[in-house]
Protein backbone atom coordinates (compact mmCIF):
# COMPACT_ATOMS: atom_id res chain seq x y z
CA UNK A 1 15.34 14.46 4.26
CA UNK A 2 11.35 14.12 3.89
CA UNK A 3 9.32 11.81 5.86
CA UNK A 4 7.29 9.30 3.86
CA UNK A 5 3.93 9.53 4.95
CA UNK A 6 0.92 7.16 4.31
CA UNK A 7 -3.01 7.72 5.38
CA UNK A 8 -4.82 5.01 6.13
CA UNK A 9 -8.60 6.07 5.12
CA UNK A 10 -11.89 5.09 4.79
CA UNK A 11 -13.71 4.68 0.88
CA UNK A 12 -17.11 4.06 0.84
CA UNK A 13 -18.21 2.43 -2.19
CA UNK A 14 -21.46 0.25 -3.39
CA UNK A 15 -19.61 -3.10 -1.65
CA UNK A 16 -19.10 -1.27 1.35
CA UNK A 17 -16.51 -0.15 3.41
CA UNK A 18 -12.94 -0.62 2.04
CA UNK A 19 -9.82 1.01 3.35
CA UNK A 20 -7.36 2.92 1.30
CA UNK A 21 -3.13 3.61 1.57
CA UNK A 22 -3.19 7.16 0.32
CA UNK A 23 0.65 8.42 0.19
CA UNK A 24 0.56 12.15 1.35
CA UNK A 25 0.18 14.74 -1.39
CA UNK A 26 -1.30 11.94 -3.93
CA UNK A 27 -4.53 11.46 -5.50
CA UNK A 28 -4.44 7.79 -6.28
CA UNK A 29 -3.86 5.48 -3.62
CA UNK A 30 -1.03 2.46 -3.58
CA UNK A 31 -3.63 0.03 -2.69
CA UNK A 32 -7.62 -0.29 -1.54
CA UNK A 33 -7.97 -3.25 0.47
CA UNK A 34 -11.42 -5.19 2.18
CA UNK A 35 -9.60 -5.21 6.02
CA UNK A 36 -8.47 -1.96 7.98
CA UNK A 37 -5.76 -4.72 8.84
CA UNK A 38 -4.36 -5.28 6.15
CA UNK A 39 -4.14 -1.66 4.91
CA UNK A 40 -2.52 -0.83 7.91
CA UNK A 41 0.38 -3.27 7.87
CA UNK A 42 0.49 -2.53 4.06
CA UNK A 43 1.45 1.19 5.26
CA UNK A 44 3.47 0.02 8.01
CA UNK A 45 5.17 -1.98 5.54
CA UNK A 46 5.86 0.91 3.44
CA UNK A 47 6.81 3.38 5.71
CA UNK A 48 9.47 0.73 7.35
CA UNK A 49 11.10 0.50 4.37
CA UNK A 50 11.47 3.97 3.86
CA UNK A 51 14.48 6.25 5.89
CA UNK A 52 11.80 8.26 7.63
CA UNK A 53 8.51 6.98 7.24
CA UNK A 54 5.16 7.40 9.51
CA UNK A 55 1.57 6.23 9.25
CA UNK A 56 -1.82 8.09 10.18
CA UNK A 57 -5.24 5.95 10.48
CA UNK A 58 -8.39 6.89 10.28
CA UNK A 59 -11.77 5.24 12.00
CA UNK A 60 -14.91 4.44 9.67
CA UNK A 61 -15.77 8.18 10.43
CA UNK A 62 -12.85 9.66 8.85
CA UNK A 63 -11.16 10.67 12.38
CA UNK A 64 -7.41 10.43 13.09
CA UNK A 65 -7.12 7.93 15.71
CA UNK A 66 -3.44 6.64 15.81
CA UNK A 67 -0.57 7.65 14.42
CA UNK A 68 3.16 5.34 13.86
CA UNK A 69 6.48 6.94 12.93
CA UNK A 70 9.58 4.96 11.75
CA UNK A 71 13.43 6.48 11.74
CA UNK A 72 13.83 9.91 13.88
CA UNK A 73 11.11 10.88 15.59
CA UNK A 74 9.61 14.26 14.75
CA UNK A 75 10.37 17.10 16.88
CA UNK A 76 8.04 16.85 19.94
CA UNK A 77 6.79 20.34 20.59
CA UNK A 78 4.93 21.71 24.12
CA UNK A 79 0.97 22.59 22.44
């Protein structure tokens, strides 16, 4: 079974800064929102509802900084 997985991530556009939830492997996003909040619990929404789901946010500067996974966990590996 796939995972779901959503990207939080920054658009800049002539407003400002606004905050995408980019499914993985898509080119339009579900939904740009105003608050980093509210795109995140828009993804955490999503991915909840889903049987495997998990969430990756970015910071302003496009940097992973936290990651959220829902069902089974994926495999932990030593790196």
């Amino acid at each position: 079974m796939n995972r779901k997985v959503l990207y939080v991530t920054p658009r800049k556009t002539k407003e400002g800064l606004n905050w995408a939830v980019l499914p993985q492997n898509a080119s339009r996003p579900v939904k740009i929102l105003e608050n980093k909040k509210d795109a995140v619990d828009l993804a955490k929404e999503i991915a909840q509802n889903a049987n495997l789901g998990q969430v990756r946010i970015q910071n302003q500067h496009g940097i992973f900084q936290t990651e959220y996974t829902y069902g089974l966990d994926p495999k932990k590996y030593k790196g």
